[in-house]
Protein backbone atom coordinates (compact mmCIF):
# COMPACT_ATOMS: atom_id res chain seq x y z
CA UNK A 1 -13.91 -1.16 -47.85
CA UNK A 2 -10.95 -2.69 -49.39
CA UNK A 3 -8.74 -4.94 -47.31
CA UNK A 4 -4.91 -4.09 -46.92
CA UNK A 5 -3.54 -6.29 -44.54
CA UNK A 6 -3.95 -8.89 -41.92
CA UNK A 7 -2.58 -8.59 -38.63
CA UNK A 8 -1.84 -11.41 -35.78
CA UNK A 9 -1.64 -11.44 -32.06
CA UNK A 10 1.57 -11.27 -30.57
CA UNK A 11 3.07 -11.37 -27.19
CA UNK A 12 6.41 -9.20 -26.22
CA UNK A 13 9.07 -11.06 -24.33
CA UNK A 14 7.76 -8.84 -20.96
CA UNK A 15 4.51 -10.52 -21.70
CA UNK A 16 2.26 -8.05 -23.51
CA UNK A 17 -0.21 -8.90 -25.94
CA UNK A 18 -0.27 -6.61 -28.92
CA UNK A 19 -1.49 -7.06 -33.01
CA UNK A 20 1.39 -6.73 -35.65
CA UNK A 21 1.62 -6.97 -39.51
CA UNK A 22 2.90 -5.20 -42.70
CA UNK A 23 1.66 -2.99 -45.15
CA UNK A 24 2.08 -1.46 -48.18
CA UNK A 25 1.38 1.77 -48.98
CA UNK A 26 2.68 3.98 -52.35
CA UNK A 27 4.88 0.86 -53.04
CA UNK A 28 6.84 0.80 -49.50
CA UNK A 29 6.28 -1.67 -47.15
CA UNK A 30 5.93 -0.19 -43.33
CA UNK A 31 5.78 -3.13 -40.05
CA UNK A 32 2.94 -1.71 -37.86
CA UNK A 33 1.95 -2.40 -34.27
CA UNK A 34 -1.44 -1.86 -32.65
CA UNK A 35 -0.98 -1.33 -28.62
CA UNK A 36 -4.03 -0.66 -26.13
CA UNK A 37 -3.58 3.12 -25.16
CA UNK A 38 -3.19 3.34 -21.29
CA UNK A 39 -6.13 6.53 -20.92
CA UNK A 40 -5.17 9.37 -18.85
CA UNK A 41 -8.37 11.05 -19.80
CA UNK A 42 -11.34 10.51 -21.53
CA UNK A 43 -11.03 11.95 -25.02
CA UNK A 44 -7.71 9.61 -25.45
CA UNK A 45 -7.40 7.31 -28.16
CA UNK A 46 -8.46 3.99 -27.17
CA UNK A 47 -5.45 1.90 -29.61
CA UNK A 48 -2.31 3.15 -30.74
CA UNK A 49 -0.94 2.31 -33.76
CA UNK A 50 2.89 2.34 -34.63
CA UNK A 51 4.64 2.56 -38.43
CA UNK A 52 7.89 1.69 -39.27
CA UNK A 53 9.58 1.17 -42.91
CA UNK A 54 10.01 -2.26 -43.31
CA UNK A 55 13.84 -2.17 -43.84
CA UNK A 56 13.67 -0.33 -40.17
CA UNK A 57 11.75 -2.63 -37.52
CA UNK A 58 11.36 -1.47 -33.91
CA UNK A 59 12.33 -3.87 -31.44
CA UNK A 60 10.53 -4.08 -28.49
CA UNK A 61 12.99 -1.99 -26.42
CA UNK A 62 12.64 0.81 -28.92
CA UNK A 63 8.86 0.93 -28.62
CA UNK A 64 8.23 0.71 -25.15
CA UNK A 65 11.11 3.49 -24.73
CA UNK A 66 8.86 4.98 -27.06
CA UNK A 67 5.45 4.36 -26.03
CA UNK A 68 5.74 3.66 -22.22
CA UNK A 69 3.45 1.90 -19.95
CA UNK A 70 1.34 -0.90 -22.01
CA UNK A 71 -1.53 -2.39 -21.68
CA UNK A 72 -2.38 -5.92 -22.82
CA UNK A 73 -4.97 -5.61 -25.30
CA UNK A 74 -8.02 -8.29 -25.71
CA UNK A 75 -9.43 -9.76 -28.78
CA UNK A 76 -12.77 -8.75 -27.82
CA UNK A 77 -11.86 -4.95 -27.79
CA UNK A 78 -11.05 -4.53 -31.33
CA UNK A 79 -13.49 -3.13 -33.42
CA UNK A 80 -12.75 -4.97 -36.84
């Protein structure tokens, strides 16, 4: 596997803990976000992740209105 980018915990200004970095894919950079998934049912996705061009960051406003209800995520729940 060949590493691509690091990402660090980070704490909205409501108080939830999420992981955020950059990346570069094809040349362009993107922001990403990695949110615990709030499961309605079983067979949901655990994490979401979130991509934005780097020249168009989300705030937090725009993501919640996006993704909702959040959960904080823990260190010890992440896989890599």
């Amino acid at each position: 596997m060949k590493e691509k980018t690091g990402l660090w915990k980070t704490e909205s200004k409501k108080g939830t803990n999420y992981y955020s970095g950059k990346i570069k894919i094809n040349g362009k950079e993107y922001y990403i976000s990695i949110f615990k998934n709030e499961k309605k049912k079983d067979n949901s996705p655990d994490l979401m992740l979130y991509m934005n061009e780097k020249e168009k960051k989300l705030t937090n406003e725009q993501i919640y209105a996006d993704f909702g209800n959040l959960t904080e995520i823990d260190d010890s729940e992440i896989a890599f």
